[in-house]
Protein backbone atom coordinates (compact mmCIF):
# COMPACT_ATOMS: atom_id res chain seq x y z
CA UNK A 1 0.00 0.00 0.00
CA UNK A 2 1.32 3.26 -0.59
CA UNK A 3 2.02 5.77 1.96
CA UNK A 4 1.50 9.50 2.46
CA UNK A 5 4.32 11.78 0.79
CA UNK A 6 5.81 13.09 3.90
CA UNK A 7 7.47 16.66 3.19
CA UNK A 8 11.33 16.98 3.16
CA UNK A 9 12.85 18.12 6.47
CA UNK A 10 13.96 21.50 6.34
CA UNK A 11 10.82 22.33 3.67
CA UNK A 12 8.72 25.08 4.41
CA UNK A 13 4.81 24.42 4.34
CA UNK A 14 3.51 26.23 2.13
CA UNK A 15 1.27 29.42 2.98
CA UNK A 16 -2.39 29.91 1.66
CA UNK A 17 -2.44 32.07 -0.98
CA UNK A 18 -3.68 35.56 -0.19
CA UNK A 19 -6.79 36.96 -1.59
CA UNK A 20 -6.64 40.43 -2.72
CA UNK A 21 -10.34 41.65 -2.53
CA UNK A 22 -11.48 44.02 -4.52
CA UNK A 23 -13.40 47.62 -3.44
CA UNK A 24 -15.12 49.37 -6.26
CA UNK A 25 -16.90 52.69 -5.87
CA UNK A 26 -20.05 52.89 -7.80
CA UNK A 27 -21.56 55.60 -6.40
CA UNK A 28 -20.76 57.62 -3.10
CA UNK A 29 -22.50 61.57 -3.81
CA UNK A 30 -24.82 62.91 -1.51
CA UNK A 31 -27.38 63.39 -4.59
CA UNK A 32 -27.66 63.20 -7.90
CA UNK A 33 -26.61 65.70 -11.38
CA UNK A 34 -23.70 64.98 -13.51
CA UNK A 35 -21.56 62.41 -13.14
CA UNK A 36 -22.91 62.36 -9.00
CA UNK A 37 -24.49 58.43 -8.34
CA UNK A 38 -25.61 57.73 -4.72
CA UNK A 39 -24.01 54.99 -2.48
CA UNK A 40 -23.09 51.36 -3.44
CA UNK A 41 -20.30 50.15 -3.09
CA UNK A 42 -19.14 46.49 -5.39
CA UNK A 43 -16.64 43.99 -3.23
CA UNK A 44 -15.27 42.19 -5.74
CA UNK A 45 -17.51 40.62 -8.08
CA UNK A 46 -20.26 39.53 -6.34
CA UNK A 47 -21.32 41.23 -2.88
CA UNK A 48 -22.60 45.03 -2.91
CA UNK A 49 -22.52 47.08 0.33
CA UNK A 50 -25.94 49.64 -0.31
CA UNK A 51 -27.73 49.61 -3.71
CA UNK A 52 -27.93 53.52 -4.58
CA UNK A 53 -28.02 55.01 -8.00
CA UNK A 54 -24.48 53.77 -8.23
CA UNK A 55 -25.70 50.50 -9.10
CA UNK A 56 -26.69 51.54 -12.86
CA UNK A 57 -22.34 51.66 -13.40
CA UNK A 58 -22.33 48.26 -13.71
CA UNK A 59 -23.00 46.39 -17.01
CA UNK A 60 -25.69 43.52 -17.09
CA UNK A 61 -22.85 40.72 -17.19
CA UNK A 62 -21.39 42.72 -14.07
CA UNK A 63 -24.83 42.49 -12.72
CA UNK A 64 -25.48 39.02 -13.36
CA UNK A 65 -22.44 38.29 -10.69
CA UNK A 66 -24.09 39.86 -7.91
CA UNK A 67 -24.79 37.19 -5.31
CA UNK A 68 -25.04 39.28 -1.89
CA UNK A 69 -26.51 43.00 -1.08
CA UNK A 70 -25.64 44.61 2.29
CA UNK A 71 -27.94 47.40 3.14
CA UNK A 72 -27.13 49.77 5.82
CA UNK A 73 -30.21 51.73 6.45
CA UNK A 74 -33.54 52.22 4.21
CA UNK A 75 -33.39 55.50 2.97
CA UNK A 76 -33.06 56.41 -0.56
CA UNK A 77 -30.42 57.32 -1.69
CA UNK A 78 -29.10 54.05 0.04
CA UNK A 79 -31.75 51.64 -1.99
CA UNK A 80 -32.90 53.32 -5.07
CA UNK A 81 -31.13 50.68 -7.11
CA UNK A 82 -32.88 47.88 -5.39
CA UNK A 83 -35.91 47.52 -7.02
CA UNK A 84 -34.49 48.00 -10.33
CA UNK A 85 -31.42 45.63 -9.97
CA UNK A 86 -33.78 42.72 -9.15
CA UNK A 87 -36.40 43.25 -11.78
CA UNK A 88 -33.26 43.55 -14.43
CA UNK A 89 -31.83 40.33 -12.76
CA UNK A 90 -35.20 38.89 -12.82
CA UNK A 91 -34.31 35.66 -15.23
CA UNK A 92 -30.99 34.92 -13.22
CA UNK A 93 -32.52 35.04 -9.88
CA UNK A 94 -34.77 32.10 -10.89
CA UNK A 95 -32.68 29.49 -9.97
CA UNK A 96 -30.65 31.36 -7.23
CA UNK A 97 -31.52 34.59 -5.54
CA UNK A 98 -30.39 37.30 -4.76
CA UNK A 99 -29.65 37.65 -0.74
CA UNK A 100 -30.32 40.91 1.06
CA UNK A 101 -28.77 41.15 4.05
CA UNK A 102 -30.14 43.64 6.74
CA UNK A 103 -31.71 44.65 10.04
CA UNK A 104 -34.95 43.56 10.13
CA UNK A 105 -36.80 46.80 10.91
CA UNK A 106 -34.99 47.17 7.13
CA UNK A 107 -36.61 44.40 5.59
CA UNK A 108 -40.09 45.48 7.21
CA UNK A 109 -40.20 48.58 5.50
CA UNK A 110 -38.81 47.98 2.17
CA UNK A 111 -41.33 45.05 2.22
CA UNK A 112 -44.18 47.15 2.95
CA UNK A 113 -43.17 50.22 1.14
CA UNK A 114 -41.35 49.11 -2.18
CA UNK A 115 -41.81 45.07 -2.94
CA UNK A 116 -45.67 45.77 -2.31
CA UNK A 117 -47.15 45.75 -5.92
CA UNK A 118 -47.87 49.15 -5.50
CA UNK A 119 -44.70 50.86 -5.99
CA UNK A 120 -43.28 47.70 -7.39
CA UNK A 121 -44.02 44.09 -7.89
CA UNK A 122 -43.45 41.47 -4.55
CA UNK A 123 -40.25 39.59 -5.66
CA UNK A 124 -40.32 37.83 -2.59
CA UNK A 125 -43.55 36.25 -4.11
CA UNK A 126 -42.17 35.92 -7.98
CA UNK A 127 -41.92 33.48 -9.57
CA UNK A 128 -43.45 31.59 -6.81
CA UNK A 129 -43.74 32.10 -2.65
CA UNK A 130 -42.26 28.76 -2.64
CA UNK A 131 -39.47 30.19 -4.70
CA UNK A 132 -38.85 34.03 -4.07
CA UNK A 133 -35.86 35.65 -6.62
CA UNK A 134 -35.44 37.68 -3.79
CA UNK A 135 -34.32 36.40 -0.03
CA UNK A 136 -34.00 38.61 3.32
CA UNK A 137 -31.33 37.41 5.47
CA UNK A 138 -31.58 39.03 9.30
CA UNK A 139 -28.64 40.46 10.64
CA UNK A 140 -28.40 42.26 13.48
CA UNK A 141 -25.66 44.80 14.95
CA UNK A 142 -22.65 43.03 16.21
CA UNK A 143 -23.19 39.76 14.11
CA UNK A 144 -20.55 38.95 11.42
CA UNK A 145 -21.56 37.23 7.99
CA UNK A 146 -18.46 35.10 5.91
CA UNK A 147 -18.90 34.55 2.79
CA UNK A 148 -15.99 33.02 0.77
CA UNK A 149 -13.45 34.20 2.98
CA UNK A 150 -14.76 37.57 3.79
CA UNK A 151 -16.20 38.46 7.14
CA UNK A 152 -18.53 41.35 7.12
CA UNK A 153 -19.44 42.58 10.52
CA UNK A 154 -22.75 44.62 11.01
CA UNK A 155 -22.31 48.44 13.79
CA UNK A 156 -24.44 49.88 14.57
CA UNK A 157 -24.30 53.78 14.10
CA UNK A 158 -26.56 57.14 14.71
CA UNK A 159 -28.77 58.20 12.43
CA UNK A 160 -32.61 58.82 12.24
CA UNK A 161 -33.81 55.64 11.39
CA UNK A 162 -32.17 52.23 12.37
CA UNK A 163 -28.78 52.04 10.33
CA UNK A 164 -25.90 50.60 10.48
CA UNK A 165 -22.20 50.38 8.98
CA UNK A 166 -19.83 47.52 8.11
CA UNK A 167 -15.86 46.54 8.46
CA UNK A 168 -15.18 43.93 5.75
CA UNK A 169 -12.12 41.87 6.66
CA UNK A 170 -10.53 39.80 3.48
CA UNK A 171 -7.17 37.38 3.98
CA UNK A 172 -4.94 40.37 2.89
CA UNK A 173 -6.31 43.58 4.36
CA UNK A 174 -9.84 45.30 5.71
CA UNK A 175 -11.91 48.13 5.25
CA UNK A 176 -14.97 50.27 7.38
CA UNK A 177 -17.99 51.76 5.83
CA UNK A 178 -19.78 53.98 8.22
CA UNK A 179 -22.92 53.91 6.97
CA UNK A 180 -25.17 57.49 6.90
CA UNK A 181 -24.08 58.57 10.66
CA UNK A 182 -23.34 61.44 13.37
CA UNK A 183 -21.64 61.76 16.24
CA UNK A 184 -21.26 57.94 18.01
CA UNK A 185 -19.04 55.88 20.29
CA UNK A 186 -20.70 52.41 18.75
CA UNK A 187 -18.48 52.56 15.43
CA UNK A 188 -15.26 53.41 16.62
CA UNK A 189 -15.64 51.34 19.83
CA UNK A 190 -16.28 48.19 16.83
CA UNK A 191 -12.96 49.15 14.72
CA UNK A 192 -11.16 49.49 17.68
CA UNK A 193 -11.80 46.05 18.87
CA UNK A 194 -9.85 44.61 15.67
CA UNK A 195 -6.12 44.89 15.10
CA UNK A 196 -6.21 46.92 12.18
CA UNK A 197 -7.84 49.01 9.32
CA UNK A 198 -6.90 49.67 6.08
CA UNK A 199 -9.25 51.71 4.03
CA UNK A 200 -12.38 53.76 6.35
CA UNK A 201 -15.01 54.75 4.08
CA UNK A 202 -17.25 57.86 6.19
CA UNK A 203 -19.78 60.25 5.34
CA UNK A 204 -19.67 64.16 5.67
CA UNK A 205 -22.57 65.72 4.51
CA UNK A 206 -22.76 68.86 5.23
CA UNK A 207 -20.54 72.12 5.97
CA UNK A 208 -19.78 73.65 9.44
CA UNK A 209 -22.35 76.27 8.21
CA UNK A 210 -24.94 73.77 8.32
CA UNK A 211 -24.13 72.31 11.21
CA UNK A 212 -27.56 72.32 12.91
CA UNK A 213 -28.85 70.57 9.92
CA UNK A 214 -26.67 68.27 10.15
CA UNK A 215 -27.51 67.71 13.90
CA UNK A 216 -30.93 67.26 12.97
CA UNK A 217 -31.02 64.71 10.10
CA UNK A 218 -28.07 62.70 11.75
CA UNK A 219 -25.34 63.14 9.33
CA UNK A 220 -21.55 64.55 10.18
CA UNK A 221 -20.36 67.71 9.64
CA UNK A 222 -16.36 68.51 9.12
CA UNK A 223 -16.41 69.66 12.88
CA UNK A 224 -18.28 66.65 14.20
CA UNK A 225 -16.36 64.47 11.97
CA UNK A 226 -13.03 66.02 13.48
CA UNK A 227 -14.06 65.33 17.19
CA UNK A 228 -15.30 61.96 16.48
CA UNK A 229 -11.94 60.44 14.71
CA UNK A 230 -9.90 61.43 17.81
CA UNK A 231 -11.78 57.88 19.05
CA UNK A 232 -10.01 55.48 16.34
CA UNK A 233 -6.94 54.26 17.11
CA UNK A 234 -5.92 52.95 14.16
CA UNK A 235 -4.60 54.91 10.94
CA UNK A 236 -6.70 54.26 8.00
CA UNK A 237 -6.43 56.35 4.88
CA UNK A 238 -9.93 58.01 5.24
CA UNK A 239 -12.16 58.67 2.35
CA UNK A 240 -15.00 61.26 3.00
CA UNK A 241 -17.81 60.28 0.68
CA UNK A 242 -21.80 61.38 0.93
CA UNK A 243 -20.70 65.23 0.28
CA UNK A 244 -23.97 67.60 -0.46
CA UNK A 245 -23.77 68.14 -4.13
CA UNK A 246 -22.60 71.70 -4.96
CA UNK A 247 -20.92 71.84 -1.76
CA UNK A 248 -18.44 69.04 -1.79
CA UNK A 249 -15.39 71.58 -2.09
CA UNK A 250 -16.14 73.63 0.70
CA UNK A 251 -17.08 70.48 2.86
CA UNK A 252 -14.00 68.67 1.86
CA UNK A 253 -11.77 72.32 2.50
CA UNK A 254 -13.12 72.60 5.99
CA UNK A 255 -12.66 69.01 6.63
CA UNK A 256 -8.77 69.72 6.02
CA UNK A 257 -8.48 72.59 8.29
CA UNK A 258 -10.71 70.56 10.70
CA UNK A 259 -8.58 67.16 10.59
CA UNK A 260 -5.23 66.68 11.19
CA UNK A 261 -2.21 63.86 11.40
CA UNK A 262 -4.68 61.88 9.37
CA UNK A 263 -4.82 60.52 5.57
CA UNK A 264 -7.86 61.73 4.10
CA UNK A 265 -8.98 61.74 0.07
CA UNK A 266 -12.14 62.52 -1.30
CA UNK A 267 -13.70 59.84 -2.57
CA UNK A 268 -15.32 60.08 -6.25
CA UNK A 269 -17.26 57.40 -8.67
CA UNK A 270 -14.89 54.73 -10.30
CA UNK A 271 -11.99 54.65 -7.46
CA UNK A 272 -10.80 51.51 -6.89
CA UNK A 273 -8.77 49.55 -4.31
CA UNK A 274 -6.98 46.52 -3.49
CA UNK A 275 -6.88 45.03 -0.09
């Protein structure tokens, strides 16, 4: 009978091969006009974090690929795309769906407000209840999700209705998405309980001039921003994204002046990055 090959002495064993994942901005404006598309965010090839107008950069075969949606929070700029992706994805979702991950105060209201045959048809229900091309899969703050290697940990964050952000943590590196958010210690307390971050992906939406509106709809200004980094311990380059449109200058200026000993870049549609 033949033995098992035993491995030279002195040989190294060799080390799993790293997988670089892929980040791919589709959209990340505060609102629409021009080349402005509204969050989502493609991880690789097949997993999108938020399904705004961003979603329409992708071709159909790109589309096609899509296997996994993470949704931070309901609003609309956040899930415009939604409806649209799955009705275009209809015929490839009949055989596997398409898996929406979120809270489930999320999945109440987009079930009762979009997927209602009102505003658009049930795809939970098509082609059959027995076989939706659409499934909800609960998460709730503090859980983590892997999927091929990737873990992708839900936060919760502050804003006015329930919403959350994610860290993503691939073999060679990790990133943060803060979701729509304002001042918080539930965010950076979650990064800070990992080793490391690579890339941290947070809004900004309005200027220091607008800072009570900012207050009041739950979003960061360069000023709360500022204050609120001084909690992260790690060093991430830091890309501001969810800038008002026709004010992302300014925003981005004050931010500067606001922020310092950190990495920051302002992030546009089509950047790219390897972790």
């Amino acid at each position: 009978m033949m033995g098992r090959r035993s491995r030279p002495r002195g040989a190294r064993q060799q080390e799993p091969e790293k997988h670089i994942m892929q980040l791919r901005i589709l959209g990340c404006s505060g609102g629409i006009g021009g080349e402005r598309r509204t969050t989502s965010m493609l991880v690789d090839d097949d997993l999108l974090i938020d399904c705004g107008t961003g979603v329409g950069e992708l071709s159909l075969d790109e589309m096609a690929r899509l296997r996994h949606v993470f949704l931070s929070h309901t609003h609309l700029d956040h899930i415009a795309g939604l409806p649209l992706l799955v009705d275009t994805l209809f015929n490839h979702l009949i055989e596997r769906p398409l898996i929406i991950h979120a809270q489930p105060e999320s999945m109440e209201i987009i079930q009762q407000h979009i997927f209602n045959w009102q505003i658009w048809p049930d795809f939970f229900e098509l082609p059959a209840h027995s076989k939706p091309s659409v499934v909800f899969e609960a998460m709730r703050p503090g859980e983590t999700v892997e999927i091929d290697g990737r873990r992708i940990e839900m936060i919760p964050v502050n804003h006015t209705v329930p919403t959350v952000g994610y860290r993503v943590q691939g073999s060679g590196g990790s990133f943060a998405f803060s979701g729509d958010t304002t001042r918080n210690e539930t965010l950076w307390a979650a990064l800070n309980a990992h080793d490391g971050l690579d890339l941290l992906v947070v809004e900004c939406g309005f200027s220091d001039e607008e800072r009570e509106i900012a207050e009041l709809a739950k979003h960061y200004s360069p000023e709360l921003l500022a204050a609120d980094l001084q909690q992260l311990r790690h060093d991430p380059e830091i890309l501001i994204t969810h800038l008002k449109p026709g004010d992302e200058e300014r925003i981005f200026a004050e931010l500067e002046a606001a922020v310092s000993g950190r990495r920051l870049r302002r992030l546009t549609g089509g950047d790219r990055f390897q972790l």
